[in-house]
Protein backbone atom coordinates (compact mmCIF):
# COMPACT_ATOMS: atom_id res chain seq x y z
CA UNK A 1 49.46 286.07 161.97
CA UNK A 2 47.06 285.65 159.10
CA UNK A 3 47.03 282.63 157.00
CA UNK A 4 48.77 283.66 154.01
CA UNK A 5 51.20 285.10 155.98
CA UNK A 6 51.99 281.43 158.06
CA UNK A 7 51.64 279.95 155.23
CA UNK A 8 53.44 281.85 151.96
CA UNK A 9 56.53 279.70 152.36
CA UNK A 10 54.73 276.29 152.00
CA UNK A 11 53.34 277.05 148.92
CA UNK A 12 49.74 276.60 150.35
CA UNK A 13 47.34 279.55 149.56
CA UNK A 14 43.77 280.40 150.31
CA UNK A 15 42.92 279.19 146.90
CA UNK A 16 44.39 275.59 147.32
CA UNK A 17 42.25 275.43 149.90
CA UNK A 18 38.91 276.76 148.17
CA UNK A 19 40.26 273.99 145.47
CA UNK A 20 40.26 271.67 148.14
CA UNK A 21 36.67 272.65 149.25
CA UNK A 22 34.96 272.46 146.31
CA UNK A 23 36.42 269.02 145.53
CA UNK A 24 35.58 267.44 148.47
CA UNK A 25 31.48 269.06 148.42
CA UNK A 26 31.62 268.01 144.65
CA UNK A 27 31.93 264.42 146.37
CA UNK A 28 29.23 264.78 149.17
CA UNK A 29 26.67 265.60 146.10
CA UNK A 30 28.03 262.54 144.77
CA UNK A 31 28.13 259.91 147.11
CA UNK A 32 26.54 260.84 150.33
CA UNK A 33 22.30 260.61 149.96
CA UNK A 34 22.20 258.60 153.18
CA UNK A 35 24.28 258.63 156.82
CA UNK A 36 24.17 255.35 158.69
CA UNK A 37 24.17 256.84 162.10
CA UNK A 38 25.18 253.82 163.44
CA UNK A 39 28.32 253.05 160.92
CA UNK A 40 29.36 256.32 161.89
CA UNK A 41 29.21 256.27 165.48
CA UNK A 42 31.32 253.16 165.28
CA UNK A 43 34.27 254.70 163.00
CA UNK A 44 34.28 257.58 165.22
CA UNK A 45 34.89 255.02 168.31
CA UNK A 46 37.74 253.01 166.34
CA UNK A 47 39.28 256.08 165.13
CA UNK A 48 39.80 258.07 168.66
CA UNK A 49 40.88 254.39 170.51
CA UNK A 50 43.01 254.44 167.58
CA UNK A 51 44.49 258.20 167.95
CA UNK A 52 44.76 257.27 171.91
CA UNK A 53 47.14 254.28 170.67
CA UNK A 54 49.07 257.14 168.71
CA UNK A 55 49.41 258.99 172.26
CA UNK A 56 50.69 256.28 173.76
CA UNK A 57 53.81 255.15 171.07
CA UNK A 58 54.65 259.02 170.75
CA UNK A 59 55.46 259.21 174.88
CA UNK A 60 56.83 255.60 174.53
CA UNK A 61 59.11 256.68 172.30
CA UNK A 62 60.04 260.31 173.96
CA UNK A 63 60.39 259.09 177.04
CA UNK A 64 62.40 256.53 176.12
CA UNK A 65 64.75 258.90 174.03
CA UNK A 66 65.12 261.42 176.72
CA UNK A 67 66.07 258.67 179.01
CA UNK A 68 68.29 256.64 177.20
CA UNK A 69 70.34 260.12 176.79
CA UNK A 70 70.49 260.93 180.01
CA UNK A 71 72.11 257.82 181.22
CA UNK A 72 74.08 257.15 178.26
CA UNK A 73 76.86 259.50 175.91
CA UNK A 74 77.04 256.78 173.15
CA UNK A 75 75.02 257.84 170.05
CA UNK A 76 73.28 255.23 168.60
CA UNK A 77 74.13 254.76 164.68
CA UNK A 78 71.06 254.01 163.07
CA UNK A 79 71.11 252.08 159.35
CA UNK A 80 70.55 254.36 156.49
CA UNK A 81 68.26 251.52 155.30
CA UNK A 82 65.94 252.43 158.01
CA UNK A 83 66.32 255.80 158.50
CA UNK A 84 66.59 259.19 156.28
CA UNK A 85 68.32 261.89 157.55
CA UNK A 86 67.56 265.15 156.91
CA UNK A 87 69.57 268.62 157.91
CA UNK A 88 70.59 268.72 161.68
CA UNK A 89 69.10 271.70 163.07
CA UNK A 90 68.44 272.81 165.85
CA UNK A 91 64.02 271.91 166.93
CA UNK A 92 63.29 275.61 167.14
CA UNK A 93 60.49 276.14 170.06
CA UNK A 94 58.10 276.94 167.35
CA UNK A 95 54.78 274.85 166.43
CA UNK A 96 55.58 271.51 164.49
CA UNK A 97 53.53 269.08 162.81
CA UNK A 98 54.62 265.07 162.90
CA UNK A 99 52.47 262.45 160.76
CA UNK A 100 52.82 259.31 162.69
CA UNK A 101 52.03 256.40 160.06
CA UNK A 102 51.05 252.82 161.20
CA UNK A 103 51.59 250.20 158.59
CA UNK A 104 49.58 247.01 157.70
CA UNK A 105 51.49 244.05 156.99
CA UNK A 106 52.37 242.18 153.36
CA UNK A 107 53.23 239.01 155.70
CA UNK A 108 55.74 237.09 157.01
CA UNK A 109 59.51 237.95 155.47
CA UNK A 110 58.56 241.16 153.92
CA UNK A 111 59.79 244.33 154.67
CA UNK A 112 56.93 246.33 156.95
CA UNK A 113 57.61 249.46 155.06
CA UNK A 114 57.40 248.98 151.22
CA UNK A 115 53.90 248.59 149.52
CA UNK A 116 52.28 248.44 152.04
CA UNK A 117 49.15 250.90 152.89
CA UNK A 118 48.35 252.98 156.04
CA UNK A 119 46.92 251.83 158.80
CA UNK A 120 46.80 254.83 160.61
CA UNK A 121 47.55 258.19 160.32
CA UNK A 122 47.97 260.60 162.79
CA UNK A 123 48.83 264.54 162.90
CA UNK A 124 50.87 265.62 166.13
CA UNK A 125 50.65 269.53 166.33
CA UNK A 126 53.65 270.53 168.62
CA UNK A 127 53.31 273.86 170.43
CA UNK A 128 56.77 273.77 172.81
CA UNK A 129 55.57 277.69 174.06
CA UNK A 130 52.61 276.57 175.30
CA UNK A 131 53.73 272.98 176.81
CA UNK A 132 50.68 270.94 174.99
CA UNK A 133 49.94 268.95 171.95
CA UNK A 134 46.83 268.27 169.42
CA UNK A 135 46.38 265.04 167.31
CA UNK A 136 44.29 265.18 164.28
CA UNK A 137 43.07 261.48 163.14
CA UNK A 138 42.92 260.97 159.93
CA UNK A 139 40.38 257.92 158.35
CA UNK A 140 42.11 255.32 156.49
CA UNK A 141 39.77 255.01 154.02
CA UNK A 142 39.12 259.23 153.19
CA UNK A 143 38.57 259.30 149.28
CA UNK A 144 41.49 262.36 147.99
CA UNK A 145 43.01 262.81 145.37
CA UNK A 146 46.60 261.15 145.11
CA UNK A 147 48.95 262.49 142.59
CA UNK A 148 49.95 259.96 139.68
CA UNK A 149 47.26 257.82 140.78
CA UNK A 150 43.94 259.42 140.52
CA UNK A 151 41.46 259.01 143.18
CA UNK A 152 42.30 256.57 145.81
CA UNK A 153 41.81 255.81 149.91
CA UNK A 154 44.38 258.18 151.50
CA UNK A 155 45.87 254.84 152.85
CA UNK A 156 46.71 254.06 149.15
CA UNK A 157 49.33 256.70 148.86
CA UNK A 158 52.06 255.07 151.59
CA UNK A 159 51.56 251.96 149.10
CA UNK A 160 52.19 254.27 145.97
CA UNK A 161 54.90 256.53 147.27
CA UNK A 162 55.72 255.45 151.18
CA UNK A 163 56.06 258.42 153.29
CA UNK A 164 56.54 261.16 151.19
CA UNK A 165 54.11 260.66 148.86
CA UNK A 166 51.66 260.43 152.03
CA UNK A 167 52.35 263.88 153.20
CA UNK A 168 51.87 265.59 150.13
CA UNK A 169 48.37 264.24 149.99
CA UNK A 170 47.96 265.38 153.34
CA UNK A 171 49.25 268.85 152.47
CA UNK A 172 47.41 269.24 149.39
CA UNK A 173 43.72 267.68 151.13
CA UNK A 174 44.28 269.74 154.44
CA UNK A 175 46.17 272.97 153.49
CA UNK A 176 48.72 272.36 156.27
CA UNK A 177 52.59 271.92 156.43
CA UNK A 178 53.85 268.32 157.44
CA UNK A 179 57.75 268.85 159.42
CA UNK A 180 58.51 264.88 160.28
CA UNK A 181 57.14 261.56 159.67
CA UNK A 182 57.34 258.59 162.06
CA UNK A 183 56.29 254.66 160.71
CA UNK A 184 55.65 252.31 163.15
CA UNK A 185 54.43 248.21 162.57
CA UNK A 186 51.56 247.01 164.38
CA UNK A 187 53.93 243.87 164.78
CA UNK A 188 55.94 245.38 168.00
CA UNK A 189 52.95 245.23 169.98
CA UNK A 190 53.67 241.65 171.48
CA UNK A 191 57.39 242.70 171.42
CA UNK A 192 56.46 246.00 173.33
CA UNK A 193 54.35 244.13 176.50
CA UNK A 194 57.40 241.59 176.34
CA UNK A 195 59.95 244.09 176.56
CA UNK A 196 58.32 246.36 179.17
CA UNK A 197 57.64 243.09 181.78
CA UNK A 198 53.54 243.34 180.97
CA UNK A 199 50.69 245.49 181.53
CA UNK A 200 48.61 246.29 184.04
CA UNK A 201 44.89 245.54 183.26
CA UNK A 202 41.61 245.30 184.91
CA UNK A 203 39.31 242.62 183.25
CA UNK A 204 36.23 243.80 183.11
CA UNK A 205 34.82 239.95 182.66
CA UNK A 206 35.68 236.61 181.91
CA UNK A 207 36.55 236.06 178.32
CA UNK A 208 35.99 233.17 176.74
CA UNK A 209 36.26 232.40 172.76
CA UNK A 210 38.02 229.51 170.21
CA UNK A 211 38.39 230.65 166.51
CA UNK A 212 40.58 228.09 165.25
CA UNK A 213 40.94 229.32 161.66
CA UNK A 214 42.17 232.60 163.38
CA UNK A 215 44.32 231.00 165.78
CA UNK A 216 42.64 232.48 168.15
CA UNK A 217 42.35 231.01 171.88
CA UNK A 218 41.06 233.75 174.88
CA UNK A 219 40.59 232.20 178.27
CA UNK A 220 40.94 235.44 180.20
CA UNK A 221 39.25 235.54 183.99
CA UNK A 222 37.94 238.89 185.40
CA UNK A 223 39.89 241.10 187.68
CA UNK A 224 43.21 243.18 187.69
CA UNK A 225 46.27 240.88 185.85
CA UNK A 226 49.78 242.13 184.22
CA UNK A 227 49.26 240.91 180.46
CA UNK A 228 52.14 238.97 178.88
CA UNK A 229 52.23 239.46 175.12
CA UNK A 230 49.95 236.24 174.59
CA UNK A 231 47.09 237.24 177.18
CA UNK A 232 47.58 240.96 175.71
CA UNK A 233 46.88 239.50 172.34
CA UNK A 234 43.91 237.47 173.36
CA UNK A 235 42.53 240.78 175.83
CA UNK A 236 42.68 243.52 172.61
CA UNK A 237 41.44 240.83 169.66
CA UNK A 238 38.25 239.53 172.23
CA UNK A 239 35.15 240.83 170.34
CA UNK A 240 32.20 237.95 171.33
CA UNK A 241 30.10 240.55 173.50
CA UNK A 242 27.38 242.55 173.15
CA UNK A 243 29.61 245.60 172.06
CA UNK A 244 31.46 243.96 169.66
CA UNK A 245 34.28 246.29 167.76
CA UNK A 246 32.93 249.26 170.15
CA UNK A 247 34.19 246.95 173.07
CA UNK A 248 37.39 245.70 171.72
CA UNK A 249 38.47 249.26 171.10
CA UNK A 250 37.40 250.43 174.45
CA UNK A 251 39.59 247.44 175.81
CA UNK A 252 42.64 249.18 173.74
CA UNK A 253 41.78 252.33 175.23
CA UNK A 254 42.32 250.73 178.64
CA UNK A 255 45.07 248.54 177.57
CA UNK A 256 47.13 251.23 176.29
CA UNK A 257 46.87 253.54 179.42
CA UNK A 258 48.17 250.63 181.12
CA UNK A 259 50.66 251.02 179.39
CA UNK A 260 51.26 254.69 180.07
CA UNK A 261 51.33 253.93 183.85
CA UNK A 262 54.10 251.16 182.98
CA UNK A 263 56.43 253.23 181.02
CA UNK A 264 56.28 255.73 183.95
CA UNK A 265 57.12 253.46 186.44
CA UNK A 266 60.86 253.77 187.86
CA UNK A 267 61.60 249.97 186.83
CA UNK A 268 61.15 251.07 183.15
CA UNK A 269 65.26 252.52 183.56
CA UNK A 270 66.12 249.42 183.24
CA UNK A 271 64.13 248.04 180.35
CA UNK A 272 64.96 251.03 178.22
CA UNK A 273 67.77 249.21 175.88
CA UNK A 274 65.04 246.43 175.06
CA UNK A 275 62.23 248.75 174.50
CA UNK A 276 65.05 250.83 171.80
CA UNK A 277 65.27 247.57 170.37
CA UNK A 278 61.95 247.03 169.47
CA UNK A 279 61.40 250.59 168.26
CA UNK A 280 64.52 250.32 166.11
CA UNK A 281 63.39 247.56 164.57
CA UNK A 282 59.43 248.49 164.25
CA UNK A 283 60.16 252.87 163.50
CA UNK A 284 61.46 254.26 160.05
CA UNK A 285 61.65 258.32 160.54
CA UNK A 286 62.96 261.13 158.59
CA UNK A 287 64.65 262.88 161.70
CA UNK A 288 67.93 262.51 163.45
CA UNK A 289 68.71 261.07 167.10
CA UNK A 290 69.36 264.83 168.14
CA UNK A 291 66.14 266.15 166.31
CA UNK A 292 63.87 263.15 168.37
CA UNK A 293 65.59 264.12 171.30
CA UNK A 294 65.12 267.26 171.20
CA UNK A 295 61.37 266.41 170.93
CA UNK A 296 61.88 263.96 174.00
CA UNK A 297 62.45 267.03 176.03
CA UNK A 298 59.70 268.99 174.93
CA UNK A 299 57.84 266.15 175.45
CA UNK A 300 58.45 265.87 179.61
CA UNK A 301 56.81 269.34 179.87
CA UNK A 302 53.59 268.37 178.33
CA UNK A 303 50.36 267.81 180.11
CA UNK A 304 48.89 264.68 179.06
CA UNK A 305 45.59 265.74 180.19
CA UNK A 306 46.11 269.04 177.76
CA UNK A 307 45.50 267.34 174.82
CA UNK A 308 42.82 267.90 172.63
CA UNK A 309 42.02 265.31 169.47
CA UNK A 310 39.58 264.83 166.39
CA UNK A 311 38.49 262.88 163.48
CA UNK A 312 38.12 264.19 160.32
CA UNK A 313 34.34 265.05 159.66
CA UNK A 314 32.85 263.64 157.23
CA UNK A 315 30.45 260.30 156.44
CA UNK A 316 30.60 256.78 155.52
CA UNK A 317 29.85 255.54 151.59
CA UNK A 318 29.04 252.51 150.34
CA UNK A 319 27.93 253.21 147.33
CA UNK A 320 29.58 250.90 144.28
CA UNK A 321 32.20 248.10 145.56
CA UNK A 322 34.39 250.43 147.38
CA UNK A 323 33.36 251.67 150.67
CA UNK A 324 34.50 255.45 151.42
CA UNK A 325 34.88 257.83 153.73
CA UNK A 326 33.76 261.46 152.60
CA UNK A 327 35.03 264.50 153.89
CA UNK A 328 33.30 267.07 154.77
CA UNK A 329 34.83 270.09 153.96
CA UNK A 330 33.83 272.57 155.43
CA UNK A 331 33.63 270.94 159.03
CA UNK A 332 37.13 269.35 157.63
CA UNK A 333 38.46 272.79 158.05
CA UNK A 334 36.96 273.98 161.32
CA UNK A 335 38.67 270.85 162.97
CA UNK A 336 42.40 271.92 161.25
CA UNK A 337 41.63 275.58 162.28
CA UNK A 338 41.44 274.60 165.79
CA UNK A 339 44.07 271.96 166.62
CA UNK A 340 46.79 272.94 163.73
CA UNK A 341 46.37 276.56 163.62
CA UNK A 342 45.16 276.53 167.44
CA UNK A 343 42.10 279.00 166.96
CA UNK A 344 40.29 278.13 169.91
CA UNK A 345 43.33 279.30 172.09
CA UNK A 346 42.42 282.80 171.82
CA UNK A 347 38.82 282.58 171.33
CA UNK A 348 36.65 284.44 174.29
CA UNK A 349 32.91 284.23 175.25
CA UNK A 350 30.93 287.19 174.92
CA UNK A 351 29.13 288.10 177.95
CA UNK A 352 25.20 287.18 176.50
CA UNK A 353 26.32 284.01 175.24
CA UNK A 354 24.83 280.66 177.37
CA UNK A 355 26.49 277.67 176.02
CA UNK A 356 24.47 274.37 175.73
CA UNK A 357 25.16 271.45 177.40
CA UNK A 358 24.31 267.56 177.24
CA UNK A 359 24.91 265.50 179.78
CA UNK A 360 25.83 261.39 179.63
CA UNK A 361 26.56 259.11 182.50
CA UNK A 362 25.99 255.48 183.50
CA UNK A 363 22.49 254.54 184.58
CA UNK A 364 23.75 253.86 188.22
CA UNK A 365 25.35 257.29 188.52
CA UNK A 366 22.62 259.91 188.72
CA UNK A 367 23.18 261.33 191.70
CA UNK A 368 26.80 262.34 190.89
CA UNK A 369 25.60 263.73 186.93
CA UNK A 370 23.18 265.55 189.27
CA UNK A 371 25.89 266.89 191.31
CA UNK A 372 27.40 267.76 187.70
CA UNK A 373 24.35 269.46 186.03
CA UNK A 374 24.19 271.53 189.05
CA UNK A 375 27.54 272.72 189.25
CA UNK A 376 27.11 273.47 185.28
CA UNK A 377 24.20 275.35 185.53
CA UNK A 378 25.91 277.58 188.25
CA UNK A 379 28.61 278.22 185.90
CA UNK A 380 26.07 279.82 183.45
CA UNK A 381 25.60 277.09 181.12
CA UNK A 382 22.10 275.79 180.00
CA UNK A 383 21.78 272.29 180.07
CA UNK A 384 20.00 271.37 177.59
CA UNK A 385 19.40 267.49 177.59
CA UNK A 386 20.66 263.75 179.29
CA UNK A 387 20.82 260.07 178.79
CA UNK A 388 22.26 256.99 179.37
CA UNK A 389 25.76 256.00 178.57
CA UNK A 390 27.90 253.20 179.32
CA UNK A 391 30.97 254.93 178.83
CA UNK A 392 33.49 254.32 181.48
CA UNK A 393 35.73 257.41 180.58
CA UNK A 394 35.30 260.62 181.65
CA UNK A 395 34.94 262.71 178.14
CA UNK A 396 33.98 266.16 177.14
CA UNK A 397 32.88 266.79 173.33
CA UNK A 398 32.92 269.81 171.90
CA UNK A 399 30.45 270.63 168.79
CA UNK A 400 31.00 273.93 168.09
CA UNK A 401 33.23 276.60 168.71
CA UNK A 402 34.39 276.44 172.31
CA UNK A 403 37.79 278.31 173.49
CA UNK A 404 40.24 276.07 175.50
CA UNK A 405 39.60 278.42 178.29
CA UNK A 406 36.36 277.54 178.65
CA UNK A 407 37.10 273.80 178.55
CA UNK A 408 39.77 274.42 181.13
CA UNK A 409 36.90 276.16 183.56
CA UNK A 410 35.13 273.46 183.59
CA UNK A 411 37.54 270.40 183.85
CA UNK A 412 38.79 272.93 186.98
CA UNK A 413 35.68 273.58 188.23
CA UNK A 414 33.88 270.09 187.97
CA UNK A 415 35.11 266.54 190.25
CA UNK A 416 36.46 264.47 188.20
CA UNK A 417 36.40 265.99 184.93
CA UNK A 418 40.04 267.53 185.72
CA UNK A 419 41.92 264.34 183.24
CA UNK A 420 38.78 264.04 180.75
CA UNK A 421 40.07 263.90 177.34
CA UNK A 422 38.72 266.94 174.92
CA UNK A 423 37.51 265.73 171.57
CA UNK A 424 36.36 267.74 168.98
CA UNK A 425 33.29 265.87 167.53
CA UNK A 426 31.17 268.24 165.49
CA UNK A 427 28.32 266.07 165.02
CA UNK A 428 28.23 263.73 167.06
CA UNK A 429 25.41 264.74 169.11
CA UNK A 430 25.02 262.36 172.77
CA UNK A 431 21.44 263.40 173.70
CA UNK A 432 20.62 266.11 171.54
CA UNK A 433 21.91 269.64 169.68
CA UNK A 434 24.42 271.32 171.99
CA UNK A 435 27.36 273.34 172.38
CA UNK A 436 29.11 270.33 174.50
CA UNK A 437 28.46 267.11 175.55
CA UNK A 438 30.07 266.09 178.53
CA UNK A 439 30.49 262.02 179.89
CA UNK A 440 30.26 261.09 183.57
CA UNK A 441 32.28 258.18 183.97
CA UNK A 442 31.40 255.47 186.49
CA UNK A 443 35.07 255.43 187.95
């Protein structure tokens, strides 16, 4: 199916998206005569921890549907104040697309979900016929075009319009069709580790750090602890290390998979009313119980280690008093090509083609990236450069075209790359130009 055809009923045509294109190069020539490499390698970092956090909330909140159905017939009447309902129908097996929205906060006593901006934003591309999902991360601070209001951050339009203003920007930016919307506050988090009886975390070190004006008191020791909400708080706001925000996030990353291995723990049964509770109380959607739980059980089928994510392209901008980040469009649109309209599902590599490959690992683990270069270059690919990471996830990056089956061959084929997350990073080069860049992870 072409893209008029997939698309001729959303009102989104190949011209929309020229539109879209020259708009968005109109503001590189504008704004962009410089890229901090650095500033760019660190919104990158945020914004996948980030889209990992999104992973985690959308099985928290599956799972805990499906569950909660299976052991209970009473349907659960949720407040029109917090929820709008749209038509009951059936959740065709057919691809979806869900914008999860995280919300700031306007303080104490107000309500989480009116004028306030986006925090994060988060495509989830359902495909129930092939078991797997895609999340698209979206930068808070992309400079669009909002409609009524000119040109704003992206995270101005849930201020301006809440969530349905926010998906028409989307649509109009991206050229894609939004289905459901989910808004969650940042607030549950405490409530979430209290509800669920803690989290399992290794501490990589002792943590120790006063900021009084921030109330603000970490006194964490090293080793593997369950986090209550306070040490959980003190463990993901810790930032007085060499790594600064790149090592808070990566303590989120880890944080948040403890999570994962909570929530999928057979105790969990039991804490399912209190976790509904706290997502009751912390969610605002636009579907039904029935419609979410009808997600829930596409959801059990899914391979977590199937899914592929990306950030936006584009650069930071400083320029004037407002900091920006500018698209770039045309990379904009090879990133929605493959994980909305799933291109790289039924790509192939022609038989003369040698993919290039970069290779990453801690500086104490060179005998097993050996062991991985090897294995690589018996596959056929050329690897093309290495260095020194400190990354303690196992990661592949792909920079240009690659076809999932080709990314499946080689988490298959290679020890420990088999749950390595996929990112689609276009330019963010590790060691040099390639095709792929691949992490060896110390664990």
């Amino acid at each position: 199916m072409n893209f008029d055809e997939e698309n001729k009923n959303n009102n989104i045509t190949p011209q929309s998206i020229n539109a879209q294109r020259e708009f968005g190069s109109k503001l590189l020539e504008e704004e962009l005569e410089e890229k901090d490499s650095e500033d760019k390698n660190l919104v990158k970092w945020i914004l996948i921890c980030i889209a990992s956090g999104i992973v985690i909330m959308f099985i928290l909140f599956t799972v805990a549907t499906d569950v909660i159905m299976k052991i209970t017939n009473v349907v659960m009447k949720v407040s029109d104040t917090t929820t709008n309902y749209t038509a009951n129908l059936p959740f065709a097996p057919a691809k979806k697309n869900i914008l999860l929205i995280g919300t700031d906060s306007n303080g104490a006593g107000t309500d989480p979900f009116v004028g306030v901006r986006s925090d994060t934003l988060v495509v989830i591309n359902i495909n129930p016929r092939s078991k797997n999902v895609n999340l698209l991360s979206i930068p808070r601070d992309s400079k669009v075009s909002i409609k009524g209001h000119g040109i704003d951050k992206i995270n101005s339009a849930f201020a301006h319009g809440g969530p349905e203003l926010t998906i028409k920007t989307i649509e109009k930016t991206l050229g894609i069709k939004i289905d459901y919307y989910i808004v969650f506050n940042y607030d549950s988090v405490k409530k979430l580790v209290t509800a669920i009886g803690g989290v399992p975390v290794y501490v990589e070190k002792d943590m120790y750090y006063t900021d009084r004006s921030g109330g603000l008191y970490v006194n964490l020791q090293k080793g593997e602890q369950i986090l209550d909400a306070n040490k959980a708080e003190q463990y993901l706001r810790f930032r007085k290390d060499a790594l600064g925000d790149i090592g808070r996030m990566r303590r989120q990353q880890w944080f948040l998979k403890g999570v994962a291995q909570k929530i999928q723990s057979p105790e969990i049964i039991t804490k399912i009313p209190d976790i509904l509770q706290v997502l009751k109380e912390n969610t605002k959607t636009n579907m039904s119980l029935y419609q979410l739980s009808n997600i829930a059980g596409y959801a059990r089928t899914i391979d977590l280690n199937d899914i592929q994510i990306a950030t936006l392209p584009g650069a930071p901008s400083t320029r004037g008093h407002i900091s920006y980040w500018i698209l770039d469009p045309e990379k904009t649109q090879e990133v929605v090509d493959t994980l909305i309209y799933r291109d790289n599902e039924k790509m192939t590599r022609a038989e003369n083609q040698k993919l290039t490959v970069g290779v990453v690992y801690p500086f104490n683990q060179q005998e097993k990236a050996q062991t991985v270069i090897t294995t690589l270059e018996d596959m056929g690919y050329e690897v093309k450069c290495t260095g020194i990471s400190k990354n303690v996830h196992s990661q592949i990056y792909g920079h240009s075209k690659i076809s999932k089956n080709e990314i499946n061959k080689i988490k298959q084929n290679i020890e420990g790359l088999n749950k390595a997350q996929f990112i689609i990073a276009p330019e963010d080069y590790q060691c040099g130009k390639t095709d792929l860049t691949i992490f060896v992870s110390q664990n």
